[in-house]
Structure formats: structure tokens, C-alpha cells
N, C-alpha and C. Protein backbone atom coordinates (compact mmCIF):
# COMPACT_ATOMS: atom_id res chain seq x y z
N UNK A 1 14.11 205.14 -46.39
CA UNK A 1 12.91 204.98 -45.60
C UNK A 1 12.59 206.32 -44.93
N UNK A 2 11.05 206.76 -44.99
CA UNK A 2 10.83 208.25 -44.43
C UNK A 2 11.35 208.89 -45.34
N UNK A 3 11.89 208.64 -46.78
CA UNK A 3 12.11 210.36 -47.30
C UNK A 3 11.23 210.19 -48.69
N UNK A 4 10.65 211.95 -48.11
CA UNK A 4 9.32 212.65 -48.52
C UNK A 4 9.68 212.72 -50.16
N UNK A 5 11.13 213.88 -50.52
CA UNK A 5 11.48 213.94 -51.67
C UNK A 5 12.93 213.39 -51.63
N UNK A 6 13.44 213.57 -53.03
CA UNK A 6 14.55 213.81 -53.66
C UNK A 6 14.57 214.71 -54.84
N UNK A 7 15.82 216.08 -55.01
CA UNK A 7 15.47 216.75 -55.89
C UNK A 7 17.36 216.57 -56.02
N UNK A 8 17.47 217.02 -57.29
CA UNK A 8 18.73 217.57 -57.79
C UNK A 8 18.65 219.26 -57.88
N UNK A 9 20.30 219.54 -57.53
CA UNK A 9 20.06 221.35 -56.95
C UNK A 9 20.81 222.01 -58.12
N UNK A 10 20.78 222.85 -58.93
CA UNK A 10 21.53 223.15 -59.65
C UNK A 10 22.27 223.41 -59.85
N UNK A 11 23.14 223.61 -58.95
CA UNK A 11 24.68 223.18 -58.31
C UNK A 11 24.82 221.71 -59.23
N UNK A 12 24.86 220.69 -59.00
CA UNK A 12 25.00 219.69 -58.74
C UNK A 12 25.05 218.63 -57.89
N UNK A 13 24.64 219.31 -56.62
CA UNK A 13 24.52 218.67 -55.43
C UNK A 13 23.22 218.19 -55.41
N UNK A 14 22.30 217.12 -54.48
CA UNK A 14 20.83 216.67 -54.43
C UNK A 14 20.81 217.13 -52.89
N UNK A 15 19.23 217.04 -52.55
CA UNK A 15 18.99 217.26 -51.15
C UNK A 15 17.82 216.10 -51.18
N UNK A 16 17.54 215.28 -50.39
CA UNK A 16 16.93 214.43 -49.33
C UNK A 16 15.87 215.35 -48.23
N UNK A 17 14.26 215.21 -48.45
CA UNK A 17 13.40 215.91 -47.53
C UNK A 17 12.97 214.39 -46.79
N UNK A 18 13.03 215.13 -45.44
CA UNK A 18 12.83 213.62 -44.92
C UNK A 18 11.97 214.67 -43.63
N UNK A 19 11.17 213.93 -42.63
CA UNK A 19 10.47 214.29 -41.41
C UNK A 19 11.35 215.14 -40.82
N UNK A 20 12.63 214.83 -40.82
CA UNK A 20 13.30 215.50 -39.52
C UNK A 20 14.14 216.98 -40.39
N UNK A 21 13.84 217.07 -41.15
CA UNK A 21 14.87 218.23 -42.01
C UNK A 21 15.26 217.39 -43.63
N UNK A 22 16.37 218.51 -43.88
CA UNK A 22 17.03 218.15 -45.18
C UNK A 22 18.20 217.46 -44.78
N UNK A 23 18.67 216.15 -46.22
CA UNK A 23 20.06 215.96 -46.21
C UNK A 23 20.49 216.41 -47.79
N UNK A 24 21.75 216.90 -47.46
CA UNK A 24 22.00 217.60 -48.84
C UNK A 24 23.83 216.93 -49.02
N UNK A 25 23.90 216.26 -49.98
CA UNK A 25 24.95 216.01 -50.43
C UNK A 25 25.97 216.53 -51.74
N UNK A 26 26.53 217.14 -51.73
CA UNK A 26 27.65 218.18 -52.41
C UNK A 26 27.90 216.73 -53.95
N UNK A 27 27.94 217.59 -55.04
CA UNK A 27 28.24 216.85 -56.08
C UNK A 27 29.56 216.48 -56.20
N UNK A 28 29.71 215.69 -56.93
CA UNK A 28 31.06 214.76 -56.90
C UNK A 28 32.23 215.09 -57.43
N UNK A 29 33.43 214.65 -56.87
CA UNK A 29 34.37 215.30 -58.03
C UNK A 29 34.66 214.20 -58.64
N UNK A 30 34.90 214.21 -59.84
CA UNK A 30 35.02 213.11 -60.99
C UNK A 30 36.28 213.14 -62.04
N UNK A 31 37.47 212.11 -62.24
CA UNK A 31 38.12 212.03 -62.80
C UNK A 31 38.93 210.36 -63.29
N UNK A 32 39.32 210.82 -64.43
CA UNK A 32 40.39 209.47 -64.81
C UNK A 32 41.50 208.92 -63.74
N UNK A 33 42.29 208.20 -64.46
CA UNK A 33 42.95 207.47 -63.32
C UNK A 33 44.35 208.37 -63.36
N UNK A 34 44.34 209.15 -64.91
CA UNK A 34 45.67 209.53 -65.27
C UNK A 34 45.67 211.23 -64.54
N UNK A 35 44.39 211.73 -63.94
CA UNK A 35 44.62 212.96 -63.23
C UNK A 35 43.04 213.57 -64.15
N UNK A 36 42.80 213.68 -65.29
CA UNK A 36 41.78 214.33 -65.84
C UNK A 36 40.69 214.96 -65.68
N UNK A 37 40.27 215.43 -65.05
CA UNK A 37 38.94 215.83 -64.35
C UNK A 37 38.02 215.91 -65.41
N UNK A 38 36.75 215.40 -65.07
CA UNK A 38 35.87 214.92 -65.87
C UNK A 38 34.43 215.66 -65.04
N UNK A 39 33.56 216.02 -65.85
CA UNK A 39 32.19 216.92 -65.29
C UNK A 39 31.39 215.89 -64.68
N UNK A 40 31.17 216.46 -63.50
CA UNK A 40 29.97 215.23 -63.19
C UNK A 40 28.76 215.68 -61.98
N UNK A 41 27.86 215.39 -62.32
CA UNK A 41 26.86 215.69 -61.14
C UNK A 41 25.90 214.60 -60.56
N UNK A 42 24.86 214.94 -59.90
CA UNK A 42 23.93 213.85 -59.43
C UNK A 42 22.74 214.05 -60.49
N UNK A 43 22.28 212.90 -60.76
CA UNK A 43 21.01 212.61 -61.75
C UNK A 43 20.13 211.78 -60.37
N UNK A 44 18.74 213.08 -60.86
CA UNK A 44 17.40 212.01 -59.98
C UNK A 44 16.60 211.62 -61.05
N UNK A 45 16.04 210.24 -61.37
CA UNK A 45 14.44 210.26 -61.99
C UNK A 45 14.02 208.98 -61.15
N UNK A 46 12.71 209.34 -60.60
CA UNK A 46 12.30 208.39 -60.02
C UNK A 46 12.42 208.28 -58.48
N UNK A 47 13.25 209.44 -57.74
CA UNK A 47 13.72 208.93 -57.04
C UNK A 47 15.08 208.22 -56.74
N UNK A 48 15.61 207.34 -57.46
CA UNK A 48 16.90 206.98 -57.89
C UNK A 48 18.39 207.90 -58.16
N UNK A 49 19.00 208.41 -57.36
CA UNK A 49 20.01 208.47 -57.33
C UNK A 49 21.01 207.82 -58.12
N UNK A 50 21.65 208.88 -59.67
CA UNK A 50 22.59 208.08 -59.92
C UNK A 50 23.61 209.28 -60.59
N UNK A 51 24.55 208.90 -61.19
CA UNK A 51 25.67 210.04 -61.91
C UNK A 51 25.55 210.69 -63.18
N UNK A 52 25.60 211.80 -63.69
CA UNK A 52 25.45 212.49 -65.22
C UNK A 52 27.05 212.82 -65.25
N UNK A 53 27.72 211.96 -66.13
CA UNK A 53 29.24 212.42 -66.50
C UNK A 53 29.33 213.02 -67.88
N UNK A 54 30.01 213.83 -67.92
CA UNK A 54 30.30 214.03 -69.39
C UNK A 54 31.27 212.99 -70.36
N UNK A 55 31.35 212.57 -71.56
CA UNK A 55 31.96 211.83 -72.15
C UNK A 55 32.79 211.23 -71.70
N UNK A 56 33.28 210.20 -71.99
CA UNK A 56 35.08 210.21 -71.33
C UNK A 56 35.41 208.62 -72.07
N UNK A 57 36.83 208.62 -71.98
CA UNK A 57 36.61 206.97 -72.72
C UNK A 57 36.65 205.76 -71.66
N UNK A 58 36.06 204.97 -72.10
CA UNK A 58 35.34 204.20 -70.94
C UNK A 58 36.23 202.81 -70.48
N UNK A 59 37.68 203.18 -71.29
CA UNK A 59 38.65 202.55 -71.52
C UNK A 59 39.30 202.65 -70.10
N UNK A 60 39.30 203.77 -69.50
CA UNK A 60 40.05 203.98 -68.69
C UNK A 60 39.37 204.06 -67.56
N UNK A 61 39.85 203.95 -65.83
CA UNK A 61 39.31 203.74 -64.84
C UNK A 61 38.78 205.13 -64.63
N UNK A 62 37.70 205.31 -64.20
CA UNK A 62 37.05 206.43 -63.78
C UNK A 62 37.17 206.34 -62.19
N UNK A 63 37.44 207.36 -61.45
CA UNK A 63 37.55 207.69 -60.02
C UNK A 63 36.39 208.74 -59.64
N UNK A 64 35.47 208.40 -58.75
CA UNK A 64 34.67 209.42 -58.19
C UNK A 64 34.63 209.18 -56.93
N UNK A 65 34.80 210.42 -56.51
CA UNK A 65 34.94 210.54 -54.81
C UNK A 65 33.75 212.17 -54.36
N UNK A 66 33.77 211.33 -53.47
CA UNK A 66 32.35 212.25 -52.42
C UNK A 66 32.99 213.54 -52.42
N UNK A 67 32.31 214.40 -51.85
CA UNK A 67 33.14 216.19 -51.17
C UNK A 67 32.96 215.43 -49.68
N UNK A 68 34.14 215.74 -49.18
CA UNK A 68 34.42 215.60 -47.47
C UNK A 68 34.32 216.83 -47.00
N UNK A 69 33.24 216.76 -46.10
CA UNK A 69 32.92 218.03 -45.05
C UNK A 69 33.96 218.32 -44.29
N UNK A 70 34.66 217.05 -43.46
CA UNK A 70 35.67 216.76 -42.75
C UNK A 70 36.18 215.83 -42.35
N UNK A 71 36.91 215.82 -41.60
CA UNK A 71 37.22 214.23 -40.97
C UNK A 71 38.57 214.84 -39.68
N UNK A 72 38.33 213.88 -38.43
CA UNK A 72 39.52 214.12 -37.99
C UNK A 72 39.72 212.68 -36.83
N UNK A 73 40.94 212.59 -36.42
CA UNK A 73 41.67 211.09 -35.40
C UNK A 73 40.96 211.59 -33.81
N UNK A 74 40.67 211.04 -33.06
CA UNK A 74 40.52 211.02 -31.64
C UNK A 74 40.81 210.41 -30.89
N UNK A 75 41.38 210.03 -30.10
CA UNK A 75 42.02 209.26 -28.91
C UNK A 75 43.07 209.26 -28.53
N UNK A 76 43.70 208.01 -27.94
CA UNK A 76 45.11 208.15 -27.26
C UNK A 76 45.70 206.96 -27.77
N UNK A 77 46.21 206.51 -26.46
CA UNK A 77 47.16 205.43 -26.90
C UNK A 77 46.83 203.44 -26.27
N UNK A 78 45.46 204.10 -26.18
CA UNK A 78 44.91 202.57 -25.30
C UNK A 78 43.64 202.55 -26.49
N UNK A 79 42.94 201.41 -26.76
CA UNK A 79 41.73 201.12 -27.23
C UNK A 79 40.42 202.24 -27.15
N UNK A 80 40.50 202.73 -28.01
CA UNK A 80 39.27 203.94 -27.83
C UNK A 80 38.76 203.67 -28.96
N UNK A 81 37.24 203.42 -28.51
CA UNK A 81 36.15 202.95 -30.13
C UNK A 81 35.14 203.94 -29.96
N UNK A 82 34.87 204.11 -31.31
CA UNK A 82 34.08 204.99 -31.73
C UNK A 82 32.49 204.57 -32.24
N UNK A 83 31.29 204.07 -31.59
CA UNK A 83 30.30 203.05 -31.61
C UNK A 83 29.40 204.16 -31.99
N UNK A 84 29.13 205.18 -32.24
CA UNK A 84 27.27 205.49 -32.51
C UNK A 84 28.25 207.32 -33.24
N UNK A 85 27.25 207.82 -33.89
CA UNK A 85 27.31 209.51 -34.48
C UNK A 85 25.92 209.64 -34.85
N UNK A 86 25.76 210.59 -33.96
CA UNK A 86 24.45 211.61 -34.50
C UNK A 86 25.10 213.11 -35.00
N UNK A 87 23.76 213.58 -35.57
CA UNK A 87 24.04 215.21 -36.00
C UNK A 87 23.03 215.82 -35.57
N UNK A 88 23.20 217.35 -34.88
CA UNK A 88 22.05 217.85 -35.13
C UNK A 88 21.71 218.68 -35.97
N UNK A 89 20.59 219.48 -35.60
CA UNK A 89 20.19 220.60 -36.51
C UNK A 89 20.61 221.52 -36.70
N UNK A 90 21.45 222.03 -35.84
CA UNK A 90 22.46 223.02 -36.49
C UNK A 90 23.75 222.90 -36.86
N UNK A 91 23.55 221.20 -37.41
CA UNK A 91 24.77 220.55 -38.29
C UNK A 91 26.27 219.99 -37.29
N UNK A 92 26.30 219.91 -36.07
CA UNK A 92 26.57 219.93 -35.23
C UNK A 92 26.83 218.46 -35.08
N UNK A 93 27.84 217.45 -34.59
CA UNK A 93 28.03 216.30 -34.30
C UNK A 93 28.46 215.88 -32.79
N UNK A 94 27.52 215.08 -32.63
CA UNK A 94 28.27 213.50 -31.18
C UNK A 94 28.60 212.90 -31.54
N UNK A 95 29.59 212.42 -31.10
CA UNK A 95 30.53 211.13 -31.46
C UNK A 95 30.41 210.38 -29.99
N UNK A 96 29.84 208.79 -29.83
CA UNK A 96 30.32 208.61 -28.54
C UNK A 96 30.72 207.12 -28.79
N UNK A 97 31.19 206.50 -27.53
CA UNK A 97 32.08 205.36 -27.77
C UNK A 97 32.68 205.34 -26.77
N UNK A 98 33.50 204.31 -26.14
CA UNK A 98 33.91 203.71 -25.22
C UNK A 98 35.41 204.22 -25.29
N UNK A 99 36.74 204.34 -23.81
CA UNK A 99 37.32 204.72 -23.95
C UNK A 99 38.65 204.17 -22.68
N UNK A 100 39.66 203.86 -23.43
CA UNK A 100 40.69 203.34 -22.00
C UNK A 100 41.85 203.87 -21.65
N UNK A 101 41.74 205.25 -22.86
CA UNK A 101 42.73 206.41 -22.53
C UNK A 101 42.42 207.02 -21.69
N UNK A 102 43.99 207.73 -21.04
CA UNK A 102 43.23 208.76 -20.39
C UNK A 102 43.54 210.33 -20.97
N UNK A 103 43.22 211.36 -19.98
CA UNK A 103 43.00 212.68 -20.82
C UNK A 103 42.66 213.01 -21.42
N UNK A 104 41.45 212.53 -22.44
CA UNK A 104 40.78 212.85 -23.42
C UNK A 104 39.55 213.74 -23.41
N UNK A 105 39.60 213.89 -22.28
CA UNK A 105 38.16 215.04 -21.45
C UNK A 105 38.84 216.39 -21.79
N UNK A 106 38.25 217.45 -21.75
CA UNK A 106 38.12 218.65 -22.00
C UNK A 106 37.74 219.08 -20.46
N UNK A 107 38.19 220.43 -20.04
CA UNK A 107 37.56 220.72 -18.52
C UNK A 107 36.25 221.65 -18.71
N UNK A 108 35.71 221.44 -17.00
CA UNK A 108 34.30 221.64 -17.07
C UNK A 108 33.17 221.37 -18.18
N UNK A 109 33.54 219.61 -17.87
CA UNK A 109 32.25 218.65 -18.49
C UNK A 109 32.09 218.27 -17.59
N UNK A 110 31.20 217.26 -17.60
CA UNK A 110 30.53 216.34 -16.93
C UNK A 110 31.96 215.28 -15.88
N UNK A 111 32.68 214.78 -16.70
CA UNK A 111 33.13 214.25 -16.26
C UNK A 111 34.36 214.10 -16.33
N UNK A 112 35.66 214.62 -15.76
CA UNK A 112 37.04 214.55 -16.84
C UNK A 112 37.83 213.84 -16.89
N UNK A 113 37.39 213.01 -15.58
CA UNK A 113 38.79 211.92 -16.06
C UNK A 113 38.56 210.36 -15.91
N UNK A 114 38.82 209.56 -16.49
CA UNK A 114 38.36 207.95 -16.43
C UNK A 114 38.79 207.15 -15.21
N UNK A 115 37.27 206.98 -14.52
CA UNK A 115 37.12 206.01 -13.29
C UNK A 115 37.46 204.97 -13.21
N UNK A 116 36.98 203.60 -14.40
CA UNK A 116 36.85 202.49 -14.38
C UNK A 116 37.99 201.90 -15.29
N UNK A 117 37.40 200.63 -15.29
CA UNK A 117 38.50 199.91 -16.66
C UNK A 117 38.18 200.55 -18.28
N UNK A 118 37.25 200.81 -18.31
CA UNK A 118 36.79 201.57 -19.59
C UNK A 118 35.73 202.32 -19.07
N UNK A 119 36.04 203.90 -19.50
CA UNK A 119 34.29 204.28 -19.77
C UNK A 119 34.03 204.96 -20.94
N UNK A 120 32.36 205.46 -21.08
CA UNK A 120 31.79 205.48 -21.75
C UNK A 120 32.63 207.03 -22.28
N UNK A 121 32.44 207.41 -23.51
CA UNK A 121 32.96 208.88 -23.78
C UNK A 121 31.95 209.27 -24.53
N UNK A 122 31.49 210.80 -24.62
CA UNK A 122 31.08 211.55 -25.69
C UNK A 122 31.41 212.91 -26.02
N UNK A 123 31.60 212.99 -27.54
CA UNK A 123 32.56 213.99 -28.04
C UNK A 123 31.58 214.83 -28.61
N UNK A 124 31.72 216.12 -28.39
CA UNK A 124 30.52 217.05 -29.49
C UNK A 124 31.62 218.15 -30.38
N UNK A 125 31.26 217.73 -31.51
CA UNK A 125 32.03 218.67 -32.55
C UNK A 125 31.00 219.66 -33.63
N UNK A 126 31.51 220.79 -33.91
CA UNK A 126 30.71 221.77 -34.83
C UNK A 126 30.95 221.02 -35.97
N UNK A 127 29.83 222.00 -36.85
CA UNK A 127 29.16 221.92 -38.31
C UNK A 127 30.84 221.62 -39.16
N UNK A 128 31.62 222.16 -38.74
CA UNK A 128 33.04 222.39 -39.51
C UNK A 128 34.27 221.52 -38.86
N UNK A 129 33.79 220.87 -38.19
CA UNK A 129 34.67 219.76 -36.98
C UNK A 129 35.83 220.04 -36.14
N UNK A 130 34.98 221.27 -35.26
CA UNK A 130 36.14 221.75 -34.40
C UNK A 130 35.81 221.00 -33.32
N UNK A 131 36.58 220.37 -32.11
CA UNK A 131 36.07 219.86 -31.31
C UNK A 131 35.27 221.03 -30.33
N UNK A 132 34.56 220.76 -29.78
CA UNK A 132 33.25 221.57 -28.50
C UNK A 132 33.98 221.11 -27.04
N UNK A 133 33.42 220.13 -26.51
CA UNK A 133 33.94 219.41 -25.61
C UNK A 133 33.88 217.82 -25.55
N UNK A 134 34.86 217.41 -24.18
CA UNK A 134 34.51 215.54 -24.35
C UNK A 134 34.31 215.20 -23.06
N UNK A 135 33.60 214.53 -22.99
CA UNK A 135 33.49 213.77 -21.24
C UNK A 135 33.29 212.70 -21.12
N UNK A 136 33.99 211.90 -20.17
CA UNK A 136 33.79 210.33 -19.82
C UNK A 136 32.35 210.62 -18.83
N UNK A 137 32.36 208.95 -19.24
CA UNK A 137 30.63 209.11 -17.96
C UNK A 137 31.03 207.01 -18.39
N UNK A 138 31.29 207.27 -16.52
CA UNK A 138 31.20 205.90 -16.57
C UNK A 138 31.46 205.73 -15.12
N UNK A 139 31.73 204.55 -13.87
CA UNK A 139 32.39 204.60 -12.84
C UNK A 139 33.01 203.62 -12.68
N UNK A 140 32.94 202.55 -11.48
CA UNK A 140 34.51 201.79 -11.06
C UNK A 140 34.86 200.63 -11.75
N UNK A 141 33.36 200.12 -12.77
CA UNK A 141 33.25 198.89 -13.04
C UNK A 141 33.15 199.00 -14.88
N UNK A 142 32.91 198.57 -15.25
CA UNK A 142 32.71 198.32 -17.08
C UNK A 142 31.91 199.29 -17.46
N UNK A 143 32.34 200.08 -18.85
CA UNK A 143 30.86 200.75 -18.88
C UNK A 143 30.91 200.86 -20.44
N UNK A 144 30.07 200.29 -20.66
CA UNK A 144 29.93 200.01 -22.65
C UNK A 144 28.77 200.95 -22.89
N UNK A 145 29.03 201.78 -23.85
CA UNK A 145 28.41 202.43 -24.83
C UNK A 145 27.16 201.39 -25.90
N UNK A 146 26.74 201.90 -25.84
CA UNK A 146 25.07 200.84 -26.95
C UNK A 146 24.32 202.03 -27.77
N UNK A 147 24.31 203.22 -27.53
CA UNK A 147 23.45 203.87 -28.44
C UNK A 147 23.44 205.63 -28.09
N UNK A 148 23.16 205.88 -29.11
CA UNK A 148 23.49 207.77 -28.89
C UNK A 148 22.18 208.40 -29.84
N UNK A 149 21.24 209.03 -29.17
CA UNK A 149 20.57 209.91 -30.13
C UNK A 149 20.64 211.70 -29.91
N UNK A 150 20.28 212.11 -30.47
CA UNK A 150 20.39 213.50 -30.33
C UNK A 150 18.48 214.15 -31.02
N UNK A 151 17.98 215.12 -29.95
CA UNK A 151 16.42 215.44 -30.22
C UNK A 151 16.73 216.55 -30.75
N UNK A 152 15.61 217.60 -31.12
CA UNK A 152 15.51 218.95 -31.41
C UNK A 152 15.52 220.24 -30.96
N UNK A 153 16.15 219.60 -29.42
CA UNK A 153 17.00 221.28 -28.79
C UNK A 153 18.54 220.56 -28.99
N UNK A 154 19.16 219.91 -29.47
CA UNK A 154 20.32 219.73 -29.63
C UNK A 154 21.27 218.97 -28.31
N UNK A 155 20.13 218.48 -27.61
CA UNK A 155 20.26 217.31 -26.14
C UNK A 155 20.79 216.18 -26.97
N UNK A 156 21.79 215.23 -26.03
CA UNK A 156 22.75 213.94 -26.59
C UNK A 156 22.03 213.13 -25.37
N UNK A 157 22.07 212.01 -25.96
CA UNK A 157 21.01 211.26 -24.76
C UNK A 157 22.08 209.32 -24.90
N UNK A 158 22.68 209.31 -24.12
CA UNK A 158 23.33 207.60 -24.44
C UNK A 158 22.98 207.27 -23.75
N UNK A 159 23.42 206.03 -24.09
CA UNK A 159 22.37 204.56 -23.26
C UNK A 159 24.06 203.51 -23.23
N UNK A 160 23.95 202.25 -22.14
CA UNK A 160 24.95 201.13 -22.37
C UNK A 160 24.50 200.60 -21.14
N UNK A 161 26.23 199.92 -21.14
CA UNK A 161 25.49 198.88 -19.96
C UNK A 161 26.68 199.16 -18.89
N UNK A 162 26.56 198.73 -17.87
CA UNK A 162 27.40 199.10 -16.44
C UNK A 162 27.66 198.15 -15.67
N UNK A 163 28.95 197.73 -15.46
CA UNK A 163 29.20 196.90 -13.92
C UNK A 163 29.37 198.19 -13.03
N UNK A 164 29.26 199.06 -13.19
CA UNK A 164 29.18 200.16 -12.02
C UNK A 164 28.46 200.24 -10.84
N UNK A 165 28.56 200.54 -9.47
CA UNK A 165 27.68 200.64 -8.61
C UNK A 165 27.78 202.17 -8.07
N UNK A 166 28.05 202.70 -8.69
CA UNK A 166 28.73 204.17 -8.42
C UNK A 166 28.81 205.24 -9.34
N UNK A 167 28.31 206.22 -9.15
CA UNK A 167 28.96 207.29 -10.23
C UNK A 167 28.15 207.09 -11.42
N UNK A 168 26.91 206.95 -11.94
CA UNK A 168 25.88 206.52 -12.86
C UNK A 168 24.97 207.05 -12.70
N UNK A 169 24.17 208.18 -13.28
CA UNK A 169 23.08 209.18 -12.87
C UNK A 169 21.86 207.90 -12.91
N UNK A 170 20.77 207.74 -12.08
CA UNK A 170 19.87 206.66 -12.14
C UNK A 170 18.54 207.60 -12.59
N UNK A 171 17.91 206.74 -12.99
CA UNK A 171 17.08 207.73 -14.30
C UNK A 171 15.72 208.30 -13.63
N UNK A 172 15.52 207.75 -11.88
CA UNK A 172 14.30 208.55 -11.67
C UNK A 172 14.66 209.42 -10.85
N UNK A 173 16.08 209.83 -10.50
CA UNK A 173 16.68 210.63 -9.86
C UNK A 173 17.54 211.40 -10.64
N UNK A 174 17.99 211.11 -11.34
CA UNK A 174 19.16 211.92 -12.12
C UNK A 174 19.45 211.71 -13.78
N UNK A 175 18.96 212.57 -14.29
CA UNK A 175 19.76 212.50 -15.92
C UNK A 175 20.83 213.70 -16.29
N UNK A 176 21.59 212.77 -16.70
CA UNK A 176 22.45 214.04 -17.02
C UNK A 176 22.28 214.51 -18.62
N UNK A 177 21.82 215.70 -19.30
CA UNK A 177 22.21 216.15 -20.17
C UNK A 177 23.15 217.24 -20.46
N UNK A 178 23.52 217.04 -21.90
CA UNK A 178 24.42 218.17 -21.90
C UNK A 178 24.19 218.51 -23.68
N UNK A 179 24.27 219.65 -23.38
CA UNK A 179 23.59 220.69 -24.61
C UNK A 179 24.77 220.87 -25.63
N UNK A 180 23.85 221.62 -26.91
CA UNK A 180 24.96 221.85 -27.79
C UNK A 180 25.34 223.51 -27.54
């Protein structure tokens, strides 16, 4: 929904033109079950997204797996969920989500150390997934995470809900942002 094109890159990778920028996904690596590596790229017609493999016998299980940009674990040792990810434009990730560890803040954020029975957390990591920084934002009472967007100066904007009476920037007095 919203995307303008789809092209295949001659790489083998495709890119996605959509309103807000490009998404570009890295071609696949492709092989048998017995180790074989097998050629493979992305096929567009139509729009449709699908695979161009070279031969192979069809006898045997074929394995195709994505290219991973990255991946990495976050938290501690109490219930820490991970509810919303945006990216921005300079490829840049939030991660935010609720949190009942403690120490998981980074110093000089917003907020470093957990007030309540749970609060809210958000994590900002680079294009290559180094962590940036993390900060709780929550106060004495419940504080659930519901939604995370990120605009086009690279501002993180969450939303949830609060038994808090304390410690909660109120929105015609106080927003807190924090940049990439």
C-alpha cells in the first residue's frame, strides 16, 4: 500500500519507491539442504515479487534465507518487551517497549533509571546496530508502551498509557523529544 514502484537492481537486490523514500532489500542467498549454493535473485513483473533460481533438482529441499543487516538481544533479567520499531532516514532504528529491568539506560538520557513497576523504554540504534542510547520514561505507577513513530528530522515520538501521577511530560506543557 503507497508504493509508487518496484524495480529489480542488477545486483540482485529490488528496491520499493514509496512516499517516504526507498526500501531496498539485498538478494537472497539460496541453497540445497546438503550445503550447495544455488544462484538466485529477485524477479519483478507486474509488480509481483518473486525468485529467479538457477536449475537445481527439485527433489531436494531448497533453503532460502534473507541477507541480515543485523540483529542483536536487549534486556535483563525481568520481563522486557519489545512492542513497536521504526527506522529513519538515515537508516537509523527505535526500538521501544516496556521494561522491569533495571540498568538498561545509558547516561545522560532522558531518563536512567526505572521509577515504577514497569516503564516505558526507548532504544535508538545506528544503520549497522550499534546501540546510540536508552532511556526509561515512565513514573510511580504502570506505564505501557502503545506506539512509536519516527518523522523527517529523525524525532521518536511514543505514545501509552499511565497509572502515573508524576514524572510524565503533559503535552501542553512539556514534550520530550529526543533526536537522532
Amino acid at each position: 500500500n503507497g508504493t509508487k514502484s518496484i524495480k529489480g537492481l542488477e545486483n540482485g537486490d529490488f528496491q520499493i519507491l514509496n512516499a517516504l523514500g526507498n526500501i531496498n532489500d539485498s538478494k537472497p542467498t539460496s541453497y540445497l539442504q546438503n550445503g550447495k549454493q544455488i544462484k538466485s535473485r529477485f524477479k519483478i513483473e507486474a509488480n509481483v515479487v518473486t525468485f529467479d533460481l538457477e536449475d537445481y533438482n527439485h527433489k531436494n529441499i531448497l533453503i532460502i534465507d534473507p541477507q541480515l543487516s543485523w540483529s542483536t538481544y536487549y534486556g535483563g533479567f525481568n520481563s522486557d518487551i519489545a512492542s513497536a520499531i521504526v527506522s529513519t532516514y538515515s537508516g537509523g532504528v527505535y526500538i521501544s517497549g516496556n521494561a522491569q529491568s533495571p540498568g538498561l539506560a545509558t547516561s545522560c538520557v532522558y531518563q536512567t533509571s526505572r521509577i515504577g513497576n514497569g516503564d516505558m523504554i526507548l532504544i535508538k540504534f545506528t544503520a549497522a546496530g550499534k546501540r546510540i542510547w536508552v532511556t526509561y520514561y515512565g513514573g510511580s505507577g504502570y506505564n505501557i508502551n502503545a506506539a512509536l513513530v519516527s518523522d523527517l528530522n529523525g524525532n521518536a515520538y511514543i505514545t501509552g498509557v499511565t497509572t502515573s501521577n508524576s514524572n510524565i511530560a503533559r503535552l501542553e506543557t512539556d514534550v520530550t523529544v529526543l533526536q537522532e
